[in-house]
C-alpha atoms as a PDB file:
ATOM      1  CA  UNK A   1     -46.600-161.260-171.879  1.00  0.00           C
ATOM      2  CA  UNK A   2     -47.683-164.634-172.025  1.00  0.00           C
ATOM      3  CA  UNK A   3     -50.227-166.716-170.017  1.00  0.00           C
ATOM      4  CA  UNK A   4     -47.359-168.693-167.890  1.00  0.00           C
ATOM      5  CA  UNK A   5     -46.338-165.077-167.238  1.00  0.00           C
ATOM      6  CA  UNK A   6     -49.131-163.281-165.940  1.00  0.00           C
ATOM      7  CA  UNK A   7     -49.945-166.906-164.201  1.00  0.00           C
ATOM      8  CA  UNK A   8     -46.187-166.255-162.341  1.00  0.00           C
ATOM      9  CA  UNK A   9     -46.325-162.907-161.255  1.00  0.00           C
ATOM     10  CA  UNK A  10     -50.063-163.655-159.686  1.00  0.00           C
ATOM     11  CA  UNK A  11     -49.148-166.490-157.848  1.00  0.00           C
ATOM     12  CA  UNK A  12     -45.923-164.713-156.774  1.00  0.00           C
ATOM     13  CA  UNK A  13     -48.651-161.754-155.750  1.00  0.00           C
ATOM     14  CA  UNK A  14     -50.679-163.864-153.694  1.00  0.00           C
ATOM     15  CA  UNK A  15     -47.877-165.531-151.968  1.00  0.00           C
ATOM     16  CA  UNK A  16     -46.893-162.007-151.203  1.00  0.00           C
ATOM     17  CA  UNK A  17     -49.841-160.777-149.954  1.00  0.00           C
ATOM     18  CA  UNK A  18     -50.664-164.532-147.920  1.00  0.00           C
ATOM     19  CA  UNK A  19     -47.627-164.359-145.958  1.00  0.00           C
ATOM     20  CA  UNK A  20     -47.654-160.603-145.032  1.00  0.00           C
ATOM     21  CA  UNK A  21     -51.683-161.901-143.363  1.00  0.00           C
ATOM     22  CA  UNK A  22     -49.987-164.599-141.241  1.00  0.00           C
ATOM     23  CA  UNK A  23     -47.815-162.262-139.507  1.00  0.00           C
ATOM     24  CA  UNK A  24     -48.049-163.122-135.980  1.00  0.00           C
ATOM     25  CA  UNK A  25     -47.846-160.010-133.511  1.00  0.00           C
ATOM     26  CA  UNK A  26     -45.190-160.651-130.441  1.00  0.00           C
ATOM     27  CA  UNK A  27     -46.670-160.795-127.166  1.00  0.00           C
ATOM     28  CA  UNK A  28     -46.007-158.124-124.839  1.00  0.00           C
ATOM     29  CA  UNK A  29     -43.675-158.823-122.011  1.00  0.00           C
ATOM     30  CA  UNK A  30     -45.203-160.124-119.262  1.00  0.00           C
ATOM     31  CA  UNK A  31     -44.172-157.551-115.798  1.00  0.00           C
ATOM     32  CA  UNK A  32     -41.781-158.674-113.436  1.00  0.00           C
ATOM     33  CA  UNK A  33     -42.942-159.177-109.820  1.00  0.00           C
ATOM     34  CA  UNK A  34     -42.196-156.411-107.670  1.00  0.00           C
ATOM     35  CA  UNK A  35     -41.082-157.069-104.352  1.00  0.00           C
ATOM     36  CA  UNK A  36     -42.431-154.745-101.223  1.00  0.00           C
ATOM     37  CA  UNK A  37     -44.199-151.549-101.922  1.00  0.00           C
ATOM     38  CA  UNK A  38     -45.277-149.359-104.403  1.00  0.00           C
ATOM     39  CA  UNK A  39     -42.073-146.863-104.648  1.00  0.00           C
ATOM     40  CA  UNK A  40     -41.594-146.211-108.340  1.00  0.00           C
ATOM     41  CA  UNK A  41     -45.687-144.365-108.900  1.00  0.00           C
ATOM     42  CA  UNK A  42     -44.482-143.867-112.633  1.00  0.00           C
ATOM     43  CA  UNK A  43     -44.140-147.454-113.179  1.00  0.00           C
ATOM     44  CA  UNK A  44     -46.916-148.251-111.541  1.00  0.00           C
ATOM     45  CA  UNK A  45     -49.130-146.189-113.208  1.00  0.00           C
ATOM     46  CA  UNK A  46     -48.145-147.587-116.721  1.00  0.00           C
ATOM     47  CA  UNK A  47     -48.750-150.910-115.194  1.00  0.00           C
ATOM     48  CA  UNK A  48     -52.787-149.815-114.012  1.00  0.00           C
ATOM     49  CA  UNK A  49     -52.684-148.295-117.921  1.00  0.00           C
ATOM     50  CA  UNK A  50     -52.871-151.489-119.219  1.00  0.00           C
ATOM     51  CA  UNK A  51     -56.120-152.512-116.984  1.00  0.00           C
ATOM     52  CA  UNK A  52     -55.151-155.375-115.282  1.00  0.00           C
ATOM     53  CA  UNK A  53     -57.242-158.039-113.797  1.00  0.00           C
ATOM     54  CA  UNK A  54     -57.494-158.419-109.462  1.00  0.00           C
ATOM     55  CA  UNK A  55     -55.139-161.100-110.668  1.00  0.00           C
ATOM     56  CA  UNK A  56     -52.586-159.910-112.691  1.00  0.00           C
ATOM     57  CA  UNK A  57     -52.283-156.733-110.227  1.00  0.00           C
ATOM     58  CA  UNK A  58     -51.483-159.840-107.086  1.00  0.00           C
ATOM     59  CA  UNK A  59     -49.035-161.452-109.399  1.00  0.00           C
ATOM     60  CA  UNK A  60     -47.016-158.863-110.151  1.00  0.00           C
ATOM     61  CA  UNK A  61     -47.477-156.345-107.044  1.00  0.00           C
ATOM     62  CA  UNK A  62     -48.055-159.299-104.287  1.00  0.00           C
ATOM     63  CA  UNK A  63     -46.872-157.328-101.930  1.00  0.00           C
ATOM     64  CA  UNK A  64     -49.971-154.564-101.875  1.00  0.00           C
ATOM     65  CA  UNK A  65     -53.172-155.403-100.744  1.00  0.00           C
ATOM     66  CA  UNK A  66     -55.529-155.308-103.155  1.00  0.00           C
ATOM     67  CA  UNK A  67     -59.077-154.346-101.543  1.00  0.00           C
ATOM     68  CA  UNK A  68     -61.551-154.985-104.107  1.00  0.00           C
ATOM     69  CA  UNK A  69     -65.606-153.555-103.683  1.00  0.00           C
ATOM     70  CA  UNK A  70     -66.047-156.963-102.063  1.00  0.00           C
ATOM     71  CA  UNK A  71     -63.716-156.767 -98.777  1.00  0.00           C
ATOM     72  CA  UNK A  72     -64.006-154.933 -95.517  1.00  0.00           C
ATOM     73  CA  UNK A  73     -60.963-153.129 -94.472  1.00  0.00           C
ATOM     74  CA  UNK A  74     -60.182-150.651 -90.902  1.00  0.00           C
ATOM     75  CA  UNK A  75     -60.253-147.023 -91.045  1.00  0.00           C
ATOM     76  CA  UNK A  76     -56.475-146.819 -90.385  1.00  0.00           C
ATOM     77  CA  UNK A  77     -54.799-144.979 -93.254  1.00  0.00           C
ATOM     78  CA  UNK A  78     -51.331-146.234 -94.459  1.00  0.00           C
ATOM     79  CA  UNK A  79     -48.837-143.769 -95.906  1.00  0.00           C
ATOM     80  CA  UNK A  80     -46.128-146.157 -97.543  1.00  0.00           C
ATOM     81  CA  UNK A  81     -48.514-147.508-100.512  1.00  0.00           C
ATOM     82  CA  UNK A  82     -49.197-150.529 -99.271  1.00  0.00           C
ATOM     83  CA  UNK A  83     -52.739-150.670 -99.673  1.00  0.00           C
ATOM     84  CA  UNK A  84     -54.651-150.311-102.806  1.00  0.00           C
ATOM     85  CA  UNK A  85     -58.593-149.054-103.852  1.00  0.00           C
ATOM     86  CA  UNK A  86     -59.331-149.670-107.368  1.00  0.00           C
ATOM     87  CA  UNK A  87     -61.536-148.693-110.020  1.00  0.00           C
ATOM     88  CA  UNK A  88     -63.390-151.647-111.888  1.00  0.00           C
ATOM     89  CA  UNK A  89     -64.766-151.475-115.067  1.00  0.00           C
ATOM     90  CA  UNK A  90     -68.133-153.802-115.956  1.00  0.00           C
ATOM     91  CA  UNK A  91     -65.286-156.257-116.909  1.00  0.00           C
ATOM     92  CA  UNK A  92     -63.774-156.151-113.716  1.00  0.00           C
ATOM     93  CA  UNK A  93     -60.529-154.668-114.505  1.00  0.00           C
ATOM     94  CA  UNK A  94     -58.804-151.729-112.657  1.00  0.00           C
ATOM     95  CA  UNK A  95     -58.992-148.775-114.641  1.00  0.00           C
ATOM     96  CA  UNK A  96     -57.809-146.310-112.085  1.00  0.00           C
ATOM     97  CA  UNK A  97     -57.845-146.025-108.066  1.00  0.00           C
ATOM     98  CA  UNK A  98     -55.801-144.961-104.899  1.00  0.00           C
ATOM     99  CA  UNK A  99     -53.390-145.720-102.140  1.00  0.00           C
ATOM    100  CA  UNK A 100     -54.862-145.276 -98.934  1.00  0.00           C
END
């Protein structure tokens, strides 16, 4: 083979190799709001799977009240998931909680 050859198929190689690097991954879909209470608890597990921020949870569930560690709530317990205790992690995402 000669030099303009092995020149070819390297540059050809590294062109390969460049573009596969500057692959950009597609951004998940964002969640649609949900409208009124929690109803579908499979769904909205997946969404607390993904460890949401206080505000992602209020943009897409704005309809549950979201009682982070600093808010003072009544006694009175609610049965149609409308109120929500989370879990934080040290970066203040919810990893986990429950209806009450």
């Amino acid at each position: 083979m000669n030099r303009f050859g092995i020149l070819f198929f390297m540059a050809a190689l590294g062109g390969a190799v460049l573009s596969a690097c500057q692959t950009v991954p597609a951004a998940p879909p964002r969640p649609q709001p949900v409208a009124g209470f929690v109803t579908d608890v499979k769904a909205f597990d997946a969404f607390i799977a993904t460890r949401p921020t206080p505000e992602q949870f209020r943009s897409v569930y704005p309809d549950v009240l979201l009682v982070t560690p600093d808010m003072m709530t009544t006694r009175e317990i609610r049965m149609n998931n409308s109120r929500y205790f989370p879990e934080m992690d040290a970066e203040g995402r919810i990893k986990g909680g429950k209806f009450m």
